[in-house]
PDB file of N, CA and C in Angstrom:
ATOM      1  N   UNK A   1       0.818  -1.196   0.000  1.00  0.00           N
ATOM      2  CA  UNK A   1       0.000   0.000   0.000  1.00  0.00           C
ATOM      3  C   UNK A   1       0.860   1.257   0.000  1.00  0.00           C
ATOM      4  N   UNK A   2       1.946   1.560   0.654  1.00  0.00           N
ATOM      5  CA  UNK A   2       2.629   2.339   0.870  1.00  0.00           C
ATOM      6  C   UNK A   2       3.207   2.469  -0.349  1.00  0.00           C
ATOM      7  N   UNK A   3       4.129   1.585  -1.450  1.00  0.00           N
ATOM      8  CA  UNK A   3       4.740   1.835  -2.429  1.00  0.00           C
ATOM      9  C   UNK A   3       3.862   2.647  -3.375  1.00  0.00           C
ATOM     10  N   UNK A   4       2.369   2.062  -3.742  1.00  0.00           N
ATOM     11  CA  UNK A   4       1.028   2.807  -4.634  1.00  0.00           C
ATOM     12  C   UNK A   4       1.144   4.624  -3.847  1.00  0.00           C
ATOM     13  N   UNK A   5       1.188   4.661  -2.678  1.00  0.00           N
ATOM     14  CA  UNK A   5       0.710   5.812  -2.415  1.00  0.00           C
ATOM     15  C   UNK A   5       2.005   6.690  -2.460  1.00  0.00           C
ATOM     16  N   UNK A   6       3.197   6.295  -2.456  1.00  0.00           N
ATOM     17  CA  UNK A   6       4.639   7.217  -2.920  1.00  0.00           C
ATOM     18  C   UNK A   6       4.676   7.108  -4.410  1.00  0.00           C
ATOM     19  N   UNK A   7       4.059   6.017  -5.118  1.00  0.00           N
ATOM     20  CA  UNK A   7       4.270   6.404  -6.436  1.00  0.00           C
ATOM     21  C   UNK A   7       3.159   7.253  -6.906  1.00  0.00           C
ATOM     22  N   UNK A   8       1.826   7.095  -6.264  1.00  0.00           N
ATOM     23  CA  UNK A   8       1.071   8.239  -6.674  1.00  0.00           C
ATOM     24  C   UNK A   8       1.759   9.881  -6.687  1.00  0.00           C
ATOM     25  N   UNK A   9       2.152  10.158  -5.407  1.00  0.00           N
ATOM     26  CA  UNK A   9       2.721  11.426  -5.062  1.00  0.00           C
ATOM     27  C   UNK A   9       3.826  11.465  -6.074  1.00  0.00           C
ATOM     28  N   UNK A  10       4.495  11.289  -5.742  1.00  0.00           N
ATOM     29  CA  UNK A  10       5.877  11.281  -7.795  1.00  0.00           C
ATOM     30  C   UNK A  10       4.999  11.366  -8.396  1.00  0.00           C
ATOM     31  N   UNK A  11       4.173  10.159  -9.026  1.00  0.00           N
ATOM     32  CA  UNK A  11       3.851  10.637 -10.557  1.00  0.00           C
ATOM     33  C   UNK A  11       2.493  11.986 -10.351  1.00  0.00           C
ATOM     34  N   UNK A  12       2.517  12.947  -9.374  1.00  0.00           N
ATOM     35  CA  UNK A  12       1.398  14.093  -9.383  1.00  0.00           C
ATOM     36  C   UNK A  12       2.720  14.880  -9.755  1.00  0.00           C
ATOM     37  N   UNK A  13       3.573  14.825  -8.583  1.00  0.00           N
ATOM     38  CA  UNK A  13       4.538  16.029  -8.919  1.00  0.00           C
ATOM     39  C   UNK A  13       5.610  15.938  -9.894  1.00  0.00           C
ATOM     40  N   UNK A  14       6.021  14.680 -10.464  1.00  0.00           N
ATOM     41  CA  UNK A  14       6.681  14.984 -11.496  1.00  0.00           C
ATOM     42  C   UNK A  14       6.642  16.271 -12.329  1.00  0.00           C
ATOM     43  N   UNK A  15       5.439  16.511 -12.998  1.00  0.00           N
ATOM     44  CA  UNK A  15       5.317  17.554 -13.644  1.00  0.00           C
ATOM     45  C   UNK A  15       5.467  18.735 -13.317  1.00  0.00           C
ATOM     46  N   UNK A  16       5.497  18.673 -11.948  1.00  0.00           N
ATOM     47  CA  UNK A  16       5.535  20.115 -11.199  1.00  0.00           C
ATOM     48  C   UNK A  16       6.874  20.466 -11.316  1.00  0.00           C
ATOM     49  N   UNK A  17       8.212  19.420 -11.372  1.00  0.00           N
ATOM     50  CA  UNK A  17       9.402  19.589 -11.574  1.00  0.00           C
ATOM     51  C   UNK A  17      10.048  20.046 -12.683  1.00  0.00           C
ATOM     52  N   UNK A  18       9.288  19.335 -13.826  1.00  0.00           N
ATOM     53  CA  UNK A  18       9.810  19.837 -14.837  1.00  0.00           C
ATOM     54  C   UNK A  18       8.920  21.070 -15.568  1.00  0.00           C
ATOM     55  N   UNK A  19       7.843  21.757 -15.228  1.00  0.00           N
ATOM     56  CA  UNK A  19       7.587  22.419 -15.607  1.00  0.00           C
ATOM     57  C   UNK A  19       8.091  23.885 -15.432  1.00  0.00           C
ATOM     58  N   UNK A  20       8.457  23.904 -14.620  1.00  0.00           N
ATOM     59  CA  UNK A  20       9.547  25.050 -14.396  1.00  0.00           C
ATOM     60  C   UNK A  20      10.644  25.318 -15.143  1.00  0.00           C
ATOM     61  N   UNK A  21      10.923  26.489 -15.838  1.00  0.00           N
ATOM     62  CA  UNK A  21      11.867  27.159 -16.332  1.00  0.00           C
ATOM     63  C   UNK A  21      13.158  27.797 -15.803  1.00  0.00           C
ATOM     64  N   UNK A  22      13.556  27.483 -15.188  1.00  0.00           N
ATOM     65  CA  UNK A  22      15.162  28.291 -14.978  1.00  0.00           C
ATOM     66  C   UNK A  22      14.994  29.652 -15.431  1.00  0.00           C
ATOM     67  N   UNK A  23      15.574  29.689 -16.956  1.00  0.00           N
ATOM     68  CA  UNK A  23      15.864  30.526 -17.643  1.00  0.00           C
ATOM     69  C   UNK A  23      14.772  31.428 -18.000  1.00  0.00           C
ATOM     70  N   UNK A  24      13.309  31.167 -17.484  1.00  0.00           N
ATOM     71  CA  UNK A  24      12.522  31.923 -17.625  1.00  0.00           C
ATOM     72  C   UNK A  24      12.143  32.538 -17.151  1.00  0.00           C
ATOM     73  N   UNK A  25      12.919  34.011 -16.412  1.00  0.00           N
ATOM     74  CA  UNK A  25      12.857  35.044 -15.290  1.00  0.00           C
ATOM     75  C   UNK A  25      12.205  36.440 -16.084  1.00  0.00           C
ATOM     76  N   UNK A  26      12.861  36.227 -17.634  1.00  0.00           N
ATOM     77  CA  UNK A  26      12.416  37.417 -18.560  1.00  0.00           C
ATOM     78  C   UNK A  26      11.212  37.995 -18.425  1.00  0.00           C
ATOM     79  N   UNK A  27      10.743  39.232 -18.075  1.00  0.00           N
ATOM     80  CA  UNK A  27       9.816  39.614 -18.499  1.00  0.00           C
ATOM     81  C   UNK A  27       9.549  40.152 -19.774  1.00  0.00           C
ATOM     82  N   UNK A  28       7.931  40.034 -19.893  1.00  0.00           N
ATOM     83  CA  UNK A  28       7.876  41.001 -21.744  1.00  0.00           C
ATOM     84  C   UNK A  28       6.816  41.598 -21.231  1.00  0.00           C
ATOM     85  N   UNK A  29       6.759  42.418 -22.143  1.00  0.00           N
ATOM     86  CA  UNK A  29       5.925  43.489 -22.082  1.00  0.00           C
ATOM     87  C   UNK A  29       4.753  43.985 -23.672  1.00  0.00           C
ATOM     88  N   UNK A  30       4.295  44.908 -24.054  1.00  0.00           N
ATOM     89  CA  UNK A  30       3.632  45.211 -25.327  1.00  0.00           C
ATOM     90  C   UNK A  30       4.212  45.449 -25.924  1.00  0.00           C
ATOM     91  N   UNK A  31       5.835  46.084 -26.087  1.00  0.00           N
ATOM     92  CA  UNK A  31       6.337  46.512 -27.075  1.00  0.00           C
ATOM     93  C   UNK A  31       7.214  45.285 -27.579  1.00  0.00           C
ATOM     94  N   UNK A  32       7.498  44.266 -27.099  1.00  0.00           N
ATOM     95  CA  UNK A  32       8.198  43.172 -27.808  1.00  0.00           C
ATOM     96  C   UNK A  32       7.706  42.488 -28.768  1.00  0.00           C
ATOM     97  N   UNK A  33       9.050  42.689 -29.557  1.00  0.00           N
ATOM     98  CA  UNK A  33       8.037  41.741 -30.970  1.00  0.00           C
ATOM     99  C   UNK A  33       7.505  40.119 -30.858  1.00  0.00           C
ATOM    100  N   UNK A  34       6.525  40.131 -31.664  1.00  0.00           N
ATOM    101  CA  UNK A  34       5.858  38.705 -31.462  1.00  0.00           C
ATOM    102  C   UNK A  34       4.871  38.514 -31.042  1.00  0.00           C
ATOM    103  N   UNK A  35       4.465  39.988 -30.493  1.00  0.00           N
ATOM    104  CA  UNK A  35       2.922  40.040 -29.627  1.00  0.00           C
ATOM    105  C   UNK A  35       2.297  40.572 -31.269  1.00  0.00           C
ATOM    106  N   UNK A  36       1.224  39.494 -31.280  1.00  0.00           N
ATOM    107  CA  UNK A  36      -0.092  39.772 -32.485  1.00  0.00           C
ATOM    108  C   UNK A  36      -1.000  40.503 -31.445  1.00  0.00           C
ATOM    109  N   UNK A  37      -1.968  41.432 -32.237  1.00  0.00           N
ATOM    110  CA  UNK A  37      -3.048  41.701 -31.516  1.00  0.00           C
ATOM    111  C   UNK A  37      -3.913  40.697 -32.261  1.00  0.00           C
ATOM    112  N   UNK A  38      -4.785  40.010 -31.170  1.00  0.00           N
ATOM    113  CA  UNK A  38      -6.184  39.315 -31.318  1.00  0.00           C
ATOM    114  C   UNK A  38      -6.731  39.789 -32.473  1.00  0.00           C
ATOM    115  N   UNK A  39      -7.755  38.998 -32.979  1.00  0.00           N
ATOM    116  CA  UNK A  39      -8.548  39.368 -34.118  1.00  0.00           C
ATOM    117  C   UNK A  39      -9.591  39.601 -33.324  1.00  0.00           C
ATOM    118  N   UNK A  40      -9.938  40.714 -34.013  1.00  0.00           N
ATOM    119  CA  UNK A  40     -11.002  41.722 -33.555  1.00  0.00           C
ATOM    120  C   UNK A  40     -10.788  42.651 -32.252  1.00  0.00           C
ATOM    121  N   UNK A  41      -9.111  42.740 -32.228  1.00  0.00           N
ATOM    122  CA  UNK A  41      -8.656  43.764 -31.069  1.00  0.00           C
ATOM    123  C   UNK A  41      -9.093  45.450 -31.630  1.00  0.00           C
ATOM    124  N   UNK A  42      -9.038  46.241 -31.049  1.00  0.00           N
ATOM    125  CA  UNK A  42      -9.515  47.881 -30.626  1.00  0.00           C
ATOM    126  C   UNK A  42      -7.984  48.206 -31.718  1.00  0.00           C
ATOM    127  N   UNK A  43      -8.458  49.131 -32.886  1.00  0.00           N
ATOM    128  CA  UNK A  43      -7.389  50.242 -33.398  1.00  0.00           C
ATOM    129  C   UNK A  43      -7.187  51.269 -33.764  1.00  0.00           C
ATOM    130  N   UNK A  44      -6.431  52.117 -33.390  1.00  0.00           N
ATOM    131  CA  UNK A  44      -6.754  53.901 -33.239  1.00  0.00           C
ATOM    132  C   UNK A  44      -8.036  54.155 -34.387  1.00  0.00           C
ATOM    133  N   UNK A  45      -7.861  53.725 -35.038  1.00  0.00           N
ATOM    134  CA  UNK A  45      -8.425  53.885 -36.598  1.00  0.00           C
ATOM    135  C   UNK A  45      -9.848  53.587 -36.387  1.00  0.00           C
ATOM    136  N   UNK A  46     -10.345  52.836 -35.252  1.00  0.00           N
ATOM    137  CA  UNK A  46     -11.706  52.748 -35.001  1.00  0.00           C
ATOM    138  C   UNK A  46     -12.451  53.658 -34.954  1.00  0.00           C
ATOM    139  N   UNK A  47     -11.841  54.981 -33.814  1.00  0.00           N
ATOM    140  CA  UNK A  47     -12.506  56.046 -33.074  1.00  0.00           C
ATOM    141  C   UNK A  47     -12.278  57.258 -34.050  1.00  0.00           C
ATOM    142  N   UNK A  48     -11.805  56.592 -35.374  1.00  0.00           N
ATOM    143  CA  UNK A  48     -11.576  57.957 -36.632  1.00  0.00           C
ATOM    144  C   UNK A  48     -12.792  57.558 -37.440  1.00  0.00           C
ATOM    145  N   UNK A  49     -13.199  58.936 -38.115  1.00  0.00           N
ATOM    146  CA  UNK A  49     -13.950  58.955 -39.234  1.00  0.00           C
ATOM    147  C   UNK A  49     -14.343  60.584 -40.117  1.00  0.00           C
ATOM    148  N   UNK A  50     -14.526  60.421 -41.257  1.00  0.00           N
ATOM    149  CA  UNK A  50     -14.845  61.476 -41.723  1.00  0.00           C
ATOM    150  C   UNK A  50     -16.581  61.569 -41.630  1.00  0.00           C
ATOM    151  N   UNK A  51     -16.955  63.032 -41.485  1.00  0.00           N
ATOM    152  CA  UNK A  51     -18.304  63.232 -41.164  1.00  0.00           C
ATOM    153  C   UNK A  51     -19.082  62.941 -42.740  1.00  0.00           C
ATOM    154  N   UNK A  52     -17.849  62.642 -44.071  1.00  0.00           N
ATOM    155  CA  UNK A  52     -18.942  62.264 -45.090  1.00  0.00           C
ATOM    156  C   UNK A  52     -19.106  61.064 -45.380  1.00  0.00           C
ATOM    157  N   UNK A  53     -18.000  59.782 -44.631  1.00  0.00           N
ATOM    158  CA  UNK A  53     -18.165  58.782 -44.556  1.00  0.00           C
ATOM    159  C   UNK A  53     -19.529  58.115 -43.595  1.00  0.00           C
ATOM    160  N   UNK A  54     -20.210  59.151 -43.133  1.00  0.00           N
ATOM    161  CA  UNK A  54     -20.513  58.486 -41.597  1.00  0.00           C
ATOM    162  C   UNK A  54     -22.175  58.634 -42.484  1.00  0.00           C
ATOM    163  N   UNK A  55     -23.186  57.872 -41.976  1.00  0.00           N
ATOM    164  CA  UNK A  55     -24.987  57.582 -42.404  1.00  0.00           C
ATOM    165  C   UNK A  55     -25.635  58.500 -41.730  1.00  0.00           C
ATOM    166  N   UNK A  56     -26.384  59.585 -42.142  1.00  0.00           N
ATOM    167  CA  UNK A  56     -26.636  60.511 -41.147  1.00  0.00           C
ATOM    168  C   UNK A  56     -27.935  59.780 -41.105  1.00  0.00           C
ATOM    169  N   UNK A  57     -28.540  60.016 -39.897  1.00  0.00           N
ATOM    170  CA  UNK A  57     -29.513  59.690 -38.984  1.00  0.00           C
ATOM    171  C   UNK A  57     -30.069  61.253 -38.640  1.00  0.00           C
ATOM    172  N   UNK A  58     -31.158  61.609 -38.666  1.00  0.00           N
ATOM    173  CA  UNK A  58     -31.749  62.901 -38.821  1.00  0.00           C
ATOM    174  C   UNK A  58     -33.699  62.622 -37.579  1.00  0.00           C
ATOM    175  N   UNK A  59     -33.316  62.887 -36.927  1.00  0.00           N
ATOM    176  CA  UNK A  59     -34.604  63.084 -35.545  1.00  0.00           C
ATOM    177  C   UNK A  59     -35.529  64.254 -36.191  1.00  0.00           C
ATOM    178  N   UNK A  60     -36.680  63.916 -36.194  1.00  0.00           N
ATOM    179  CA  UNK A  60     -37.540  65.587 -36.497  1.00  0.00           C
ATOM    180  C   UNK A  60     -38.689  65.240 -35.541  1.00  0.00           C
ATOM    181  N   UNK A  61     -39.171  65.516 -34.867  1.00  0.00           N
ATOM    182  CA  UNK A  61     -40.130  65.627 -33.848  1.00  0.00           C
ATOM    183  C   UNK A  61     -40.567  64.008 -33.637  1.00  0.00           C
ATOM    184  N   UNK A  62     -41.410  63.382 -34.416  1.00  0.00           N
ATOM    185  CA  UNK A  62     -42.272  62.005 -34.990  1.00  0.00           C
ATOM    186  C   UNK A  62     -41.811  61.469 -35.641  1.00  0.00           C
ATOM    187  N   UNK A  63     -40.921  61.714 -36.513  1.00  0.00           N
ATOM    188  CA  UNK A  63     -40.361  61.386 -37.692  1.00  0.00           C
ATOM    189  C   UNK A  63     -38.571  61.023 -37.691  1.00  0.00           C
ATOM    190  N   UNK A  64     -38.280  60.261 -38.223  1.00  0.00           N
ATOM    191  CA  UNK A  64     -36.560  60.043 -38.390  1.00  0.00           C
ATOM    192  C   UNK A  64     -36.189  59.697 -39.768  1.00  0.00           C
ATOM    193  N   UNK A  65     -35.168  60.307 -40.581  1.00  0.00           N
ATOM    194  CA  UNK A  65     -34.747  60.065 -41.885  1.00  0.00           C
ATOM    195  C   UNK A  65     -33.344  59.407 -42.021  1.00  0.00           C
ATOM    196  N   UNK A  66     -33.162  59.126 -42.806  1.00  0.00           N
ATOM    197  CA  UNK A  66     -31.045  57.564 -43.065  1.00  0.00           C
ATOM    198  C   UNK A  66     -31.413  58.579 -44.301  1.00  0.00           C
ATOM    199  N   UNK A  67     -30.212  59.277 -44.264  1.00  0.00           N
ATOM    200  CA  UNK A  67     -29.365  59.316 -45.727  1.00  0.00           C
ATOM    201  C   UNK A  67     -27.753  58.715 -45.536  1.00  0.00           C
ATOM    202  N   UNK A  68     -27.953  57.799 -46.325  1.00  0.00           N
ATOM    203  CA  UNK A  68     -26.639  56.107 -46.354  1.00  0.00           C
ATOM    204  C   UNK A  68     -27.054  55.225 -45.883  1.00  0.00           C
ATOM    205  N   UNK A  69     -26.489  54.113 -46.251  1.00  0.00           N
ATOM    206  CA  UNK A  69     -26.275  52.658 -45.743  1.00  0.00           C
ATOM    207  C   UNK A  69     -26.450  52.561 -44.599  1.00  0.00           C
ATOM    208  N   UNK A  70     -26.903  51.039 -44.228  1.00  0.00           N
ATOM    209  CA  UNK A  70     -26.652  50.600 -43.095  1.00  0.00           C
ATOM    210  C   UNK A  70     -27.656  50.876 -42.164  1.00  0.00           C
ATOM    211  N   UNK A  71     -28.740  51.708 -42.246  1.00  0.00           N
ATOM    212  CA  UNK A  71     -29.831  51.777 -41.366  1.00  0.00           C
ATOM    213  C   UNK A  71     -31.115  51.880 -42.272  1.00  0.00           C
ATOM    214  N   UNK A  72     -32.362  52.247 -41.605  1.00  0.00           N
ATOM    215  CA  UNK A  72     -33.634  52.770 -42.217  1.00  0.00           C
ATOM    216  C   UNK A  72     -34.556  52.922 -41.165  1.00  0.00           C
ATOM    217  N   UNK A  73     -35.103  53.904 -41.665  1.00  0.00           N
ATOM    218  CA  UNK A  73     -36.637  54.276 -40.900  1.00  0.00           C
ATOM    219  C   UNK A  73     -37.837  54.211 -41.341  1.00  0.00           C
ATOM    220  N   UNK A  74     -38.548  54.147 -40.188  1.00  0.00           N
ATOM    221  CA  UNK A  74     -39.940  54.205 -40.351  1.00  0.00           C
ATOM    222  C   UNK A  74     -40.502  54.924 -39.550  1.00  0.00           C
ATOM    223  N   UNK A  75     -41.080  56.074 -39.822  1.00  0.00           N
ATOM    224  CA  UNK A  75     -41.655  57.004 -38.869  1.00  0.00           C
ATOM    225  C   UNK A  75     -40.844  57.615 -37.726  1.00  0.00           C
ATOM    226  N   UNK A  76     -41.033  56.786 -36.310  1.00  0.00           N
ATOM    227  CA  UNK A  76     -39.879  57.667 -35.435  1.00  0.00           C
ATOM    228  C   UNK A  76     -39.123  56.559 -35.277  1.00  0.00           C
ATOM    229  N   UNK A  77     -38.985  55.138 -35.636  1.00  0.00           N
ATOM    230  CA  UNK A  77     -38.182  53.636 -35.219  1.00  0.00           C
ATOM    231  C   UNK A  77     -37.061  53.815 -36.383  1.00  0.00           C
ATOM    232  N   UNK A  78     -36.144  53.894 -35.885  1.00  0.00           N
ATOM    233  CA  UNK A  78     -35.024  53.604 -36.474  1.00  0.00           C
ATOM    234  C   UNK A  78     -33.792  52.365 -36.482  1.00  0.00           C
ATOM    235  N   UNK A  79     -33.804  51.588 -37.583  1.00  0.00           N
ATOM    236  CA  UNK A  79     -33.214  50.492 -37.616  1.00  0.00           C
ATOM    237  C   UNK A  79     -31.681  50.251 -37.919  1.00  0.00           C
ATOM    238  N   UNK A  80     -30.680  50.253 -37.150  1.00  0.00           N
ATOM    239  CA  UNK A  80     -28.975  50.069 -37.710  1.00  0.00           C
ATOM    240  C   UNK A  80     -28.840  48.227 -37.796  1.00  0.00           C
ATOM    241  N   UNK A  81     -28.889  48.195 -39.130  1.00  0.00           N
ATOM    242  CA  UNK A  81     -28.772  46.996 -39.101  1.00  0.00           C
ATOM    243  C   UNK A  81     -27.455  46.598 -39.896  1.00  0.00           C
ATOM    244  N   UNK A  82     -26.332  47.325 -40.077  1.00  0.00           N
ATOM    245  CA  UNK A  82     -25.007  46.954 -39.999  1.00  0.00           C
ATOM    246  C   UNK A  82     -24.275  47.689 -39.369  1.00  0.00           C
ATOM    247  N   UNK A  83     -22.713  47.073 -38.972  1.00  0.00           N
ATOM    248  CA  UNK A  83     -22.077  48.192 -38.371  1.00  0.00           C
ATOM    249  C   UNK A  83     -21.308  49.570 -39.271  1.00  0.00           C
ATOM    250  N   UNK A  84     -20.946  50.256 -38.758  1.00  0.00           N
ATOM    251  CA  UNK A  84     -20.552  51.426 -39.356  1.00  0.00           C
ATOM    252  C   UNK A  84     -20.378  52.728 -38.613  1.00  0.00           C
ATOM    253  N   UNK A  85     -20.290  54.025 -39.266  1.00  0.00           N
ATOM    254  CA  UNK A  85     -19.923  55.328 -38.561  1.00  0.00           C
ATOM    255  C   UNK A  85     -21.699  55.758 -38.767  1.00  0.00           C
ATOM    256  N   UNK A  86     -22.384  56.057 -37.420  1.00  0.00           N
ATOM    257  CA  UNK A  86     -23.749  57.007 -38.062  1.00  0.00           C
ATOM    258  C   UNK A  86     -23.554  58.401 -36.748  1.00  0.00           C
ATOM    259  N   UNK A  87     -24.376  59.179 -37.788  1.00  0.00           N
ATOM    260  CA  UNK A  87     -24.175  60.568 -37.197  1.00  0.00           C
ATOM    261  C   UNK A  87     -25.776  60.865 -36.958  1.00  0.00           C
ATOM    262  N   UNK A  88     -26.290  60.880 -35.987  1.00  0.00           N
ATOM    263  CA  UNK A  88     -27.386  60.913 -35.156  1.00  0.00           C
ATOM    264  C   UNK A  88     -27.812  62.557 -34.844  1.00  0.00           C
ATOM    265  N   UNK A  89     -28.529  63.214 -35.400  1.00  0.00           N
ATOM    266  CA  UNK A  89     -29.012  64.701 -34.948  1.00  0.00           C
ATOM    267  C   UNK A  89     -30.274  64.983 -34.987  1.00  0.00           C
ATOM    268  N   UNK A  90     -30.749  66.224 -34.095  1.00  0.00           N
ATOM    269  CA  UNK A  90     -32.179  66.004 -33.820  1.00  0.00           C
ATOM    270  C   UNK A  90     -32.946  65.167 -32.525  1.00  0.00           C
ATOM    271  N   UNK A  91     -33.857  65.817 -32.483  1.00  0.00           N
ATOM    272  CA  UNK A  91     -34.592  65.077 -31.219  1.00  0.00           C
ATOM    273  C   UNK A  91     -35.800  64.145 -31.696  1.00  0.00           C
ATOM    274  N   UNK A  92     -36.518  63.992 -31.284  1.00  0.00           N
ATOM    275  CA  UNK A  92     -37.872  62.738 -31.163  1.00  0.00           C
ATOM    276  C   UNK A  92     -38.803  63.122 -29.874  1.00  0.00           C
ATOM    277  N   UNK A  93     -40.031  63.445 -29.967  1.00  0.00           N
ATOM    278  CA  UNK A  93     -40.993  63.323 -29.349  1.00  0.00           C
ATOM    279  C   UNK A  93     -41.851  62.425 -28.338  1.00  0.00           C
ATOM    280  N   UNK A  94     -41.995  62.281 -27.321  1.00  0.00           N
ATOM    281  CA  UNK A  94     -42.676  61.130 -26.609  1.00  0.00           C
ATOM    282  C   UNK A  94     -43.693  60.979 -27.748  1.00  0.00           C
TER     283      UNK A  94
END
């Protein structure tokens, strides 16, 4: 019984032995090469746009108008049904 229960304990920690690195004290950081950003990571270029690239979205009391892509209205419900730059002005009425 005793031999099963010392070889259990070895074969748990074996791995614990060799998984350790020595030589691996290095830290890294963001600027080292080799770091990919994720797909679908955040890039300056997100929070840019030109105001003639962008779908204007237009509020009039009851009413809402899309001039461009990517959205449409109906009366005061307005639908964005892709992503993109929209430029939203105007109010809406209870």
């Amino acid at each position: 019984m005793s031999k099963r229960v010392i070889f259990l304990i070895v074969w748990f920690l074996f791995p614990v032995f060799f998984s350790c690195n020595p030589n691996e004290d290095e830290e890294l950081d963001d600027t080292d090469e080799g770091i990919n950003l994720a797909e679908g990571a955040e890039d300056a270029s997100d929070y840019q746009f030109t105001e003639s690239d962008a779908t204007m979205i237009t509020l009039n009391g009851s009413s809402a108008t899309v001039s461009g892509e990517g959205a449409s209205a109906s009366g005061a419900t307005v639908i964005i049904s892709s992503p993109g730059n929209y430029k939203i002005t105007g109010t809406l009425m209870n």
